[in-house]
PDB file of N, CA and C in Angstrom:
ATOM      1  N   UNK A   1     111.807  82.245   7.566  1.00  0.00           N
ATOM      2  CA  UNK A   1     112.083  80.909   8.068  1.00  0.00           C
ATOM      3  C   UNK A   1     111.230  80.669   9.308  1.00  0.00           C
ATOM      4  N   UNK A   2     110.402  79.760   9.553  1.00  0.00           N
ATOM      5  CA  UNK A   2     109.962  79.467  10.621  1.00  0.00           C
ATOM      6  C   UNK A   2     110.429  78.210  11.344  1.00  0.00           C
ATOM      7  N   UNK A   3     110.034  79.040  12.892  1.00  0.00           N
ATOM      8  CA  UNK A   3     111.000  78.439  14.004  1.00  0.00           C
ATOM      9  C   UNK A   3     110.340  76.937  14.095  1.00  0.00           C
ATOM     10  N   UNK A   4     111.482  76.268  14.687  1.00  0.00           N
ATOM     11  CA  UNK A   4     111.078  74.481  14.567  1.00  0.00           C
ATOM     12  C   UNK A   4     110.170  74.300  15.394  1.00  0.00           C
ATOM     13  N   UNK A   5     109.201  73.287  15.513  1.00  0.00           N
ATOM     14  CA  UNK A   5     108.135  73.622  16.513  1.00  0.00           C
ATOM     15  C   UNK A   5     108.300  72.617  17.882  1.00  0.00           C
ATOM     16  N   UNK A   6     108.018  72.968  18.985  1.00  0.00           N
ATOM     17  CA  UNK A   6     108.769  72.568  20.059  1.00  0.00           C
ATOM     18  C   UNK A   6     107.703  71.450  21.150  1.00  0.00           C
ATOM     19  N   UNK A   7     107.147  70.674  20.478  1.00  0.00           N
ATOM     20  CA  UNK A   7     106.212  69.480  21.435  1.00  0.00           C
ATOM     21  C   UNK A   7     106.314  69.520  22.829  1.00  0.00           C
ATOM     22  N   UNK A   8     107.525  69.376  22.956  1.00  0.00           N
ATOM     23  CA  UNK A   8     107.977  68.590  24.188  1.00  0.00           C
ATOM     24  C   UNK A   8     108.384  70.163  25.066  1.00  0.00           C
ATOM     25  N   UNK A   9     108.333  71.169  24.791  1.00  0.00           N
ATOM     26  CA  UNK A   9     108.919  72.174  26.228  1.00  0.00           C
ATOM     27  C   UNK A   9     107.596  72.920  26.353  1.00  0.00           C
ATOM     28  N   UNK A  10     107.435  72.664  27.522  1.00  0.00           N
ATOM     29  CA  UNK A  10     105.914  72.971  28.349  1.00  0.00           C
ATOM     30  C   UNK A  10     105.852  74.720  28.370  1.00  0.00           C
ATOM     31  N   UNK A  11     107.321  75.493  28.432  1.00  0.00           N
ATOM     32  CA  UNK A  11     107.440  77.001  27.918  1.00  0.00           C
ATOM     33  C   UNK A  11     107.081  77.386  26.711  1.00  0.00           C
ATOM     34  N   UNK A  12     107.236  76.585  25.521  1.00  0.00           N
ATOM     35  CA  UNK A  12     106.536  77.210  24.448  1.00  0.00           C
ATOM     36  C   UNK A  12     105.507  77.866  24.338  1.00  0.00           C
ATOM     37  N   UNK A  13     105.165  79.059  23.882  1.00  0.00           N
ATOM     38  CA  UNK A  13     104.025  79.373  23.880  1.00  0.00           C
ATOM     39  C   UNK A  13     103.448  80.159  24.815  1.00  0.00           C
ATOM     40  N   UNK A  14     104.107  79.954  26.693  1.00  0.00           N
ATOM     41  CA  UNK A  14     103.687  80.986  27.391  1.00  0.00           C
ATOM     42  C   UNK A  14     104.676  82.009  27.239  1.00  0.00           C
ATOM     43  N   UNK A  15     103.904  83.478  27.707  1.00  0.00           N
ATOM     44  CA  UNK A  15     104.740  84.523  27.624  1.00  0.00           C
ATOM     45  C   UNK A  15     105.542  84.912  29.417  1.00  0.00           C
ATOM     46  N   UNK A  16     106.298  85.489  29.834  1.00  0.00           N
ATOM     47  CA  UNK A  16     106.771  86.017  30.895  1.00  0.00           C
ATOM     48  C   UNK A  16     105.818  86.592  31.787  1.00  0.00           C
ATOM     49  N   UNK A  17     104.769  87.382  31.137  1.00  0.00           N
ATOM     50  CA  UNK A  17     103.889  87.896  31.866  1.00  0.00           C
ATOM     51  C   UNK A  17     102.483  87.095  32.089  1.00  0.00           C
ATOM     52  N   UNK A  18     102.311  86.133  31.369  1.00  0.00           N
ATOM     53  CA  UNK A  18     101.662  84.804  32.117  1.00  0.00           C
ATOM     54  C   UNK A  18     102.288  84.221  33.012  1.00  0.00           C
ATOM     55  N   UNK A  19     103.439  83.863  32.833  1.00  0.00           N
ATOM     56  CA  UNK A  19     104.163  83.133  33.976  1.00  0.00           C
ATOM     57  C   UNK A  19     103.677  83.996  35.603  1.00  0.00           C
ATOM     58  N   UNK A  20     104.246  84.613  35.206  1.00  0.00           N
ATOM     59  CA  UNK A  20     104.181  86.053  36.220  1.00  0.00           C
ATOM     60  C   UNK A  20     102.667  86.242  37.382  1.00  0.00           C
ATOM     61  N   UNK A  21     101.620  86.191  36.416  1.00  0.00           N
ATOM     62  CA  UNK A  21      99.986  85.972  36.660  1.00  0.00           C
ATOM     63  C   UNK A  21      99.730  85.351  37.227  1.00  0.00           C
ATOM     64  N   UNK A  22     100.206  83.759  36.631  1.00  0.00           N
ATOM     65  CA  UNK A  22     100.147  82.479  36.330  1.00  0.00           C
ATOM     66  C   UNK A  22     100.282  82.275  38.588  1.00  0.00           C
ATOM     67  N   UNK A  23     101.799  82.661  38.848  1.00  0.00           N
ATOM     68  CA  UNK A  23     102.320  82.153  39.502  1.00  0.00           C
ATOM     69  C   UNK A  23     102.023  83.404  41.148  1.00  0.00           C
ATOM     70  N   UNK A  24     101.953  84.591  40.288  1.00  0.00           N
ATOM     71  CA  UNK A  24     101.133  85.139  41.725  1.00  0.00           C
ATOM     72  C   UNK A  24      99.636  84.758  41.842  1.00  0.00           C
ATOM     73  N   UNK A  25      98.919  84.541  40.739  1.00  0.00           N
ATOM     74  CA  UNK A  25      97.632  83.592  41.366  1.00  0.00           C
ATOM     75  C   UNK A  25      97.329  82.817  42.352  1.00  0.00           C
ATOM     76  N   UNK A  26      98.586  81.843  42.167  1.00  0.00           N
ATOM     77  CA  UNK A  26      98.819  80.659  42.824  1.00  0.00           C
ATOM     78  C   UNK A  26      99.225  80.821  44.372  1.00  0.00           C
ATOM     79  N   UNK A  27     100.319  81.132  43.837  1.00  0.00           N
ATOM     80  CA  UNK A  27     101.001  81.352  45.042  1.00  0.00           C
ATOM     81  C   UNK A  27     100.647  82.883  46.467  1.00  0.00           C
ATOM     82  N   UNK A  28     100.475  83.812  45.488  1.00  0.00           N
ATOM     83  CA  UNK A  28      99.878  85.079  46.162  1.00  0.00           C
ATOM     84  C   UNK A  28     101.742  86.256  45.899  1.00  0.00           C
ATOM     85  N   UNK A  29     101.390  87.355  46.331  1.00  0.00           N
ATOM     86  CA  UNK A  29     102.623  87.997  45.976  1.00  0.00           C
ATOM     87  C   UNK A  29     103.773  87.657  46.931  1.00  0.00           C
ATOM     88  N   UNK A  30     103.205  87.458  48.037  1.00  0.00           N
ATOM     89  CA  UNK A  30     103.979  87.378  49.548  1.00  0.00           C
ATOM     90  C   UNK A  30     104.632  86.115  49.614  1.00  0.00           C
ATOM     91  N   UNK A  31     104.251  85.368  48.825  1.00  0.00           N
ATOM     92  CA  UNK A  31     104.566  83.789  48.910  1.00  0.00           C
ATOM     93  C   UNK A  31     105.367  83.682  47.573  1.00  0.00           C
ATOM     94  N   UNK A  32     105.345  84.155  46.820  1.00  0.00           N
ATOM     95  CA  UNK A  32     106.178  84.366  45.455  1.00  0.00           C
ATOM     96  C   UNK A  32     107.322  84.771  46.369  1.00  0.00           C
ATOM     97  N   UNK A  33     107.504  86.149  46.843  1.00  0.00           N
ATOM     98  CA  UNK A  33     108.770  86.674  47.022  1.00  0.00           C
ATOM     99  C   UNK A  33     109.287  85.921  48.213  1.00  0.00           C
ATOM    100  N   UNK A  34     108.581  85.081  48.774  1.00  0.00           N
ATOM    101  CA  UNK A  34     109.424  84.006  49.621  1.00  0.00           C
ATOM    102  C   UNK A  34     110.112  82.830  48.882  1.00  0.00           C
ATOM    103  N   UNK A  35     110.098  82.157  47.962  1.00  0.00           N
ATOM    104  CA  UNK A  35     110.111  81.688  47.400  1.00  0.00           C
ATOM    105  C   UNK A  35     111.309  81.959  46.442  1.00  0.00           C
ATOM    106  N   UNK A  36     111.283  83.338  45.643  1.00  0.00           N
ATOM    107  CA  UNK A  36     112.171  84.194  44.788  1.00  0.00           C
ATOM    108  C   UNK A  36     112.171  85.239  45.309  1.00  0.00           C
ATOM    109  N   UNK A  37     113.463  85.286  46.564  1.00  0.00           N
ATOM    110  CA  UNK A  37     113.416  86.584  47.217  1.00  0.00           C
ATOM    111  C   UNK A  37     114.027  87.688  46.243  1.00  0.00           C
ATOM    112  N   UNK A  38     113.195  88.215  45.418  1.00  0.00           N
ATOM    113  CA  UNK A  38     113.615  89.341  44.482  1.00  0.00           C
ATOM    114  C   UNK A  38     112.798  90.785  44.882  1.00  0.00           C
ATOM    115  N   UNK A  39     113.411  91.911  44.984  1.00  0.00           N
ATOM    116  CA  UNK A  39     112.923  93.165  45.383  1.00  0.00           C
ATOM    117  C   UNK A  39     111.354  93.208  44.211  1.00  0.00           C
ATOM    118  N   UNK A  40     111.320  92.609  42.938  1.00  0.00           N
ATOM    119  CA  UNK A  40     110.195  93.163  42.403  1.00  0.00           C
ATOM    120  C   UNK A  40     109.081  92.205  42.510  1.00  0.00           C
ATOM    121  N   UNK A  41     109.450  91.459  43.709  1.00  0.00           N
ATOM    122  CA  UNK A  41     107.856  90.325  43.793  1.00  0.00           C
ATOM    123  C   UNK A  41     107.944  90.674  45.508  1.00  0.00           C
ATOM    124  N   UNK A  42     108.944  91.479  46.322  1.00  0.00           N
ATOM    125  CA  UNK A  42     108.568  91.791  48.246  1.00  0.00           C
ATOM    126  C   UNK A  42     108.402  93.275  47.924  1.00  0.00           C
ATOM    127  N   UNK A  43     108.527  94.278  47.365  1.00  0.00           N
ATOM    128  CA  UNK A  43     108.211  95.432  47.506  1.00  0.00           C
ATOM    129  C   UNK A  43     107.190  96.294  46.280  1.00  0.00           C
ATOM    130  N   UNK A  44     105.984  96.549  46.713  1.00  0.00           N
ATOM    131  CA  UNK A  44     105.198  96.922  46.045  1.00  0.00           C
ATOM    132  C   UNK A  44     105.078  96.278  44.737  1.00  0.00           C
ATOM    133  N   UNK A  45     104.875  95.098  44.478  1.00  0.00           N
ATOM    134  CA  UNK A  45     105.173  93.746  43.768  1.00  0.00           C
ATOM    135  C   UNK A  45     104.061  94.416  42.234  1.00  0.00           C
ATOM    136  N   UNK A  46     104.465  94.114  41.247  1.00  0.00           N
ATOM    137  CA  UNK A  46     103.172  94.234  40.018  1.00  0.00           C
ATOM    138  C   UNK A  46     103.811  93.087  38.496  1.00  0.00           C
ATOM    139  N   UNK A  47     102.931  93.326  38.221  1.00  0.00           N
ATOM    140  CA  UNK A  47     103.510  92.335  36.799  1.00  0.00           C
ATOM    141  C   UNK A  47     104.785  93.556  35.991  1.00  0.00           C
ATOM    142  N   UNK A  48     103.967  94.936  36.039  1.00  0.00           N
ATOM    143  CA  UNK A  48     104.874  95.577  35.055  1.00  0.00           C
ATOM    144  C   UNK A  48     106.276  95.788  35.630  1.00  0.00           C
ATOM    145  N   UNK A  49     105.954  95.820  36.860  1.00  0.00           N
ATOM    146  CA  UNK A  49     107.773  95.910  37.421  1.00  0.00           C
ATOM    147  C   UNK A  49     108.469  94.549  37.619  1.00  0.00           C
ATOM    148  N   UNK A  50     107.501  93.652  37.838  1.00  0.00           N
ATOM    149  CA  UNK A  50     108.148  92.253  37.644  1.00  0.00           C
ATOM    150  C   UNK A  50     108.790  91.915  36.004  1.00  0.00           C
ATOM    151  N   UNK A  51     107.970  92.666  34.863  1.00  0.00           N
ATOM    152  CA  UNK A  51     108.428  92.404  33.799  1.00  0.00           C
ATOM    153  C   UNK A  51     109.635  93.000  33.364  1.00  0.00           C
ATOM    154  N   UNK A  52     109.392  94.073  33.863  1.00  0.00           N
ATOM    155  CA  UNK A  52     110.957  94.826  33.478  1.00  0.00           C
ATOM    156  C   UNK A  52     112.264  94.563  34.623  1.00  0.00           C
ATOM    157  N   UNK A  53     112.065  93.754  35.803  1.00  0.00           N
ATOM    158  CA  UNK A  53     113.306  93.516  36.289  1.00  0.00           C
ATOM    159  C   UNK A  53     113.721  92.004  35.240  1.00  0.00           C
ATOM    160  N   UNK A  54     112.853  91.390  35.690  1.00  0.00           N
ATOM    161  CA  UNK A  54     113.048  90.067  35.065  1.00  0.00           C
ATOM    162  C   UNK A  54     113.741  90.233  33.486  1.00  0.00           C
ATOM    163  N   UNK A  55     113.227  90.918  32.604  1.00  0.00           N
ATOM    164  CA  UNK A  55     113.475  90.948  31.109  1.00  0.00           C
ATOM    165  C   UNK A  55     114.992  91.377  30.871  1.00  0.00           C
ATOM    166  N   UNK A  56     115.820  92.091  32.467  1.00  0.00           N
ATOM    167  CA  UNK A  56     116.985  92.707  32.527  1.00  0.00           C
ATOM    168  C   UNK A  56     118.023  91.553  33.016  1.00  0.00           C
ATOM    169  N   UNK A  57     117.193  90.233  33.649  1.00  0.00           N
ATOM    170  CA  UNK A  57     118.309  89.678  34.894  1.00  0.00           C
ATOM    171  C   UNK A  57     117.761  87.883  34.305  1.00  0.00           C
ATOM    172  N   UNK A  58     118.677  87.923  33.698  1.00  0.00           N
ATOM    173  CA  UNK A  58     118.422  86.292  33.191  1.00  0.00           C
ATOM    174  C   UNK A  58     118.482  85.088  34.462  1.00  0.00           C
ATOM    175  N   UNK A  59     119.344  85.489  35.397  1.00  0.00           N
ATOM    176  CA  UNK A  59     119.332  84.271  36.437  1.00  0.00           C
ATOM    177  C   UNK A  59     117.719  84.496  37.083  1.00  0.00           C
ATOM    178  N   UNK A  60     116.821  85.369  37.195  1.00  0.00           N
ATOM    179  CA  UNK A  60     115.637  85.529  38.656  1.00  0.00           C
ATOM    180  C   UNK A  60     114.650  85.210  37.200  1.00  0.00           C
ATOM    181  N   UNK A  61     115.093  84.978  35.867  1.00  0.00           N
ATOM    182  CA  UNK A  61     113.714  84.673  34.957  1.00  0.00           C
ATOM    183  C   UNK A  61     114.008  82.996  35.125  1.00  0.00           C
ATOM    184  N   UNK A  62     114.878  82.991  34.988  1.00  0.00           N
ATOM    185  CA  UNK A  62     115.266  80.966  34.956  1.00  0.00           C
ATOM    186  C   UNK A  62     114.910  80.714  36.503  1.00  0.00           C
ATOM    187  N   UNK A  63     115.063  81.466  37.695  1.00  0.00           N
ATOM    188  CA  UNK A  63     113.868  80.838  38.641  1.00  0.00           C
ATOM    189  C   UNK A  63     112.718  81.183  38.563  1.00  0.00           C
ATOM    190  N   UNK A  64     112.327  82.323  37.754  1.00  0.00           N
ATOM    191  CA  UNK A  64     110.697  82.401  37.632  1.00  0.00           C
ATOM    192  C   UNK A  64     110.119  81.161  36.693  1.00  0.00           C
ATOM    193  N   UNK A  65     110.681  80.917  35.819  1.00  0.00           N
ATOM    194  CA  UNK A  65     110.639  79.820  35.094  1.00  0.00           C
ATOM    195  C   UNK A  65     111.075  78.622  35.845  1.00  0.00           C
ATOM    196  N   UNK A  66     111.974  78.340  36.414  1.00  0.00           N
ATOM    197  CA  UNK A  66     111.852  76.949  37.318  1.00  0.00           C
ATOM    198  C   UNK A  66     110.705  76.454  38.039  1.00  0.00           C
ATOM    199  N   UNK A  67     110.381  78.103  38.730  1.00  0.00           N
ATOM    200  CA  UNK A  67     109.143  77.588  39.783  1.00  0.00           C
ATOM    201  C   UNK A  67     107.574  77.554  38.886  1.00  0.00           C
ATOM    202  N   UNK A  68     108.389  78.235  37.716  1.00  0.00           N
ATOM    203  CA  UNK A  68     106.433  77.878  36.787  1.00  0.00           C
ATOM    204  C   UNK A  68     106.668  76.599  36.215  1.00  0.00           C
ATOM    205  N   UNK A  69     107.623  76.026  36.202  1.00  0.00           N
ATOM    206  CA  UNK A  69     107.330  74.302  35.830  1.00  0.00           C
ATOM    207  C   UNK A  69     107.570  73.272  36.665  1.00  0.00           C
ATOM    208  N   UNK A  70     107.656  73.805  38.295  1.00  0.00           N
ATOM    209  CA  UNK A  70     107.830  72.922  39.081  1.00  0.00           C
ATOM    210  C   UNK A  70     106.187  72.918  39.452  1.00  0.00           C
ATOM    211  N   UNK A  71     105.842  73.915  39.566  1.00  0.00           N
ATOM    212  CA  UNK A  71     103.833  74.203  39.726  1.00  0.00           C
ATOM    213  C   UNK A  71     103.218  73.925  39.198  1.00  0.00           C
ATOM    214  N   UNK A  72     103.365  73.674  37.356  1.00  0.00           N
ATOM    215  CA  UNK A  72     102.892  73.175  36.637  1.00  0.00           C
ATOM    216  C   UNK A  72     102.752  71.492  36.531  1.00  0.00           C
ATOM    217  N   UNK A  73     104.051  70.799  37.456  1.00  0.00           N
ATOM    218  CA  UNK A  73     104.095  69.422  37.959  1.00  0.00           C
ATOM    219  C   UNK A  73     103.159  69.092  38.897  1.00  0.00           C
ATOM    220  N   UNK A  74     103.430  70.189  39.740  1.00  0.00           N
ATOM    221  CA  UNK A  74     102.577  69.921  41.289  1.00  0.00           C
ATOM    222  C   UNK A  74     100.532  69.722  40.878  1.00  0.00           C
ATOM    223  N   UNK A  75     101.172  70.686  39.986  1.00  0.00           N
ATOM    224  CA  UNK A  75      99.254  70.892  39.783  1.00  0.00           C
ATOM    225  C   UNK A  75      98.900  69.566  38.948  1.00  0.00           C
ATOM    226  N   UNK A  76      99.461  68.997  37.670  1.00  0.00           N
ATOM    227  CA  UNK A  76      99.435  68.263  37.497  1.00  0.00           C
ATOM    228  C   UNK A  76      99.447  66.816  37.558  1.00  0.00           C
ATOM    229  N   UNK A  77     100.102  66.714  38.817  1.00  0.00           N
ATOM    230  CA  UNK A  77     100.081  65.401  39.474  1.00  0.00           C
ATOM    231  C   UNK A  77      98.872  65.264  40.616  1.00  0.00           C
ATOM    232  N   UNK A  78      98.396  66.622  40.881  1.00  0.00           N
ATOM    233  CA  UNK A  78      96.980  66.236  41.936  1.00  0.00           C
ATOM    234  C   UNK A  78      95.701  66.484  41.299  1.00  0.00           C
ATOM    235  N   UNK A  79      96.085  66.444  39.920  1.00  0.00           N
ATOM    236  CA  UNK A  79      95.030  66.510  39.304  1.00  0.00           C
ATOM    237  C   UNK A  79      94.349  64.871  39.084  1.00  0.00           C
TER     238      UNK A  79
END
C-alpha cells in the first residue's frame, strides 16, 4: 500500500538528520543549544548523538522540528 502523498507538509521528505545539518548550519551548534537547551546540541554537540537523543524523546524532536519550520519561514520570507 502506498502512503498518501502529502503536498502541503513542508516535513515530507526531509529526514531528522537533515533537519539536524540543516539547522546547525544555520544557526551554528552554540546557538542551536540556546535555542533548544538540550544536553545533545550544549555538550560536545554531533548529528550522531543528536540523532540518537532525539529518535528517543519525542517532545526535543517536535522542537527540533518547530524550529526547522519556523527557519524555513524566516528564510523564506527574506528571500
Amino acid at each position: 500500500m502506498d502512503s498518501p502523498a502529502q503536498p502541503r507538509n513542508p516535513l515530507h521528505g526531509i529526514t531528522l538528520a537533515r533537519m539536524i545539518e540543516d539547522l546547525a548550519d544555520y544557526y551554528g551548534w552554540e546557538e542551536l543549544g540556546q535555542r533548544i537547551p538540550v544536553r545533545c546540541f550544549t555538550h560536545d554537540p554531533s548529528v550522531a548523538s543528536s540523532l540518537k537523543f532525539l529518535r528517543k524523546t519525542p517532545w526535543a524532536r517536535e522542537k527540533v522540528e518547530g524550529l526547522y519550520l519556523y527557519t524555513l519561514r524566516q528564510t523564506r520570507q527574506s528571500d
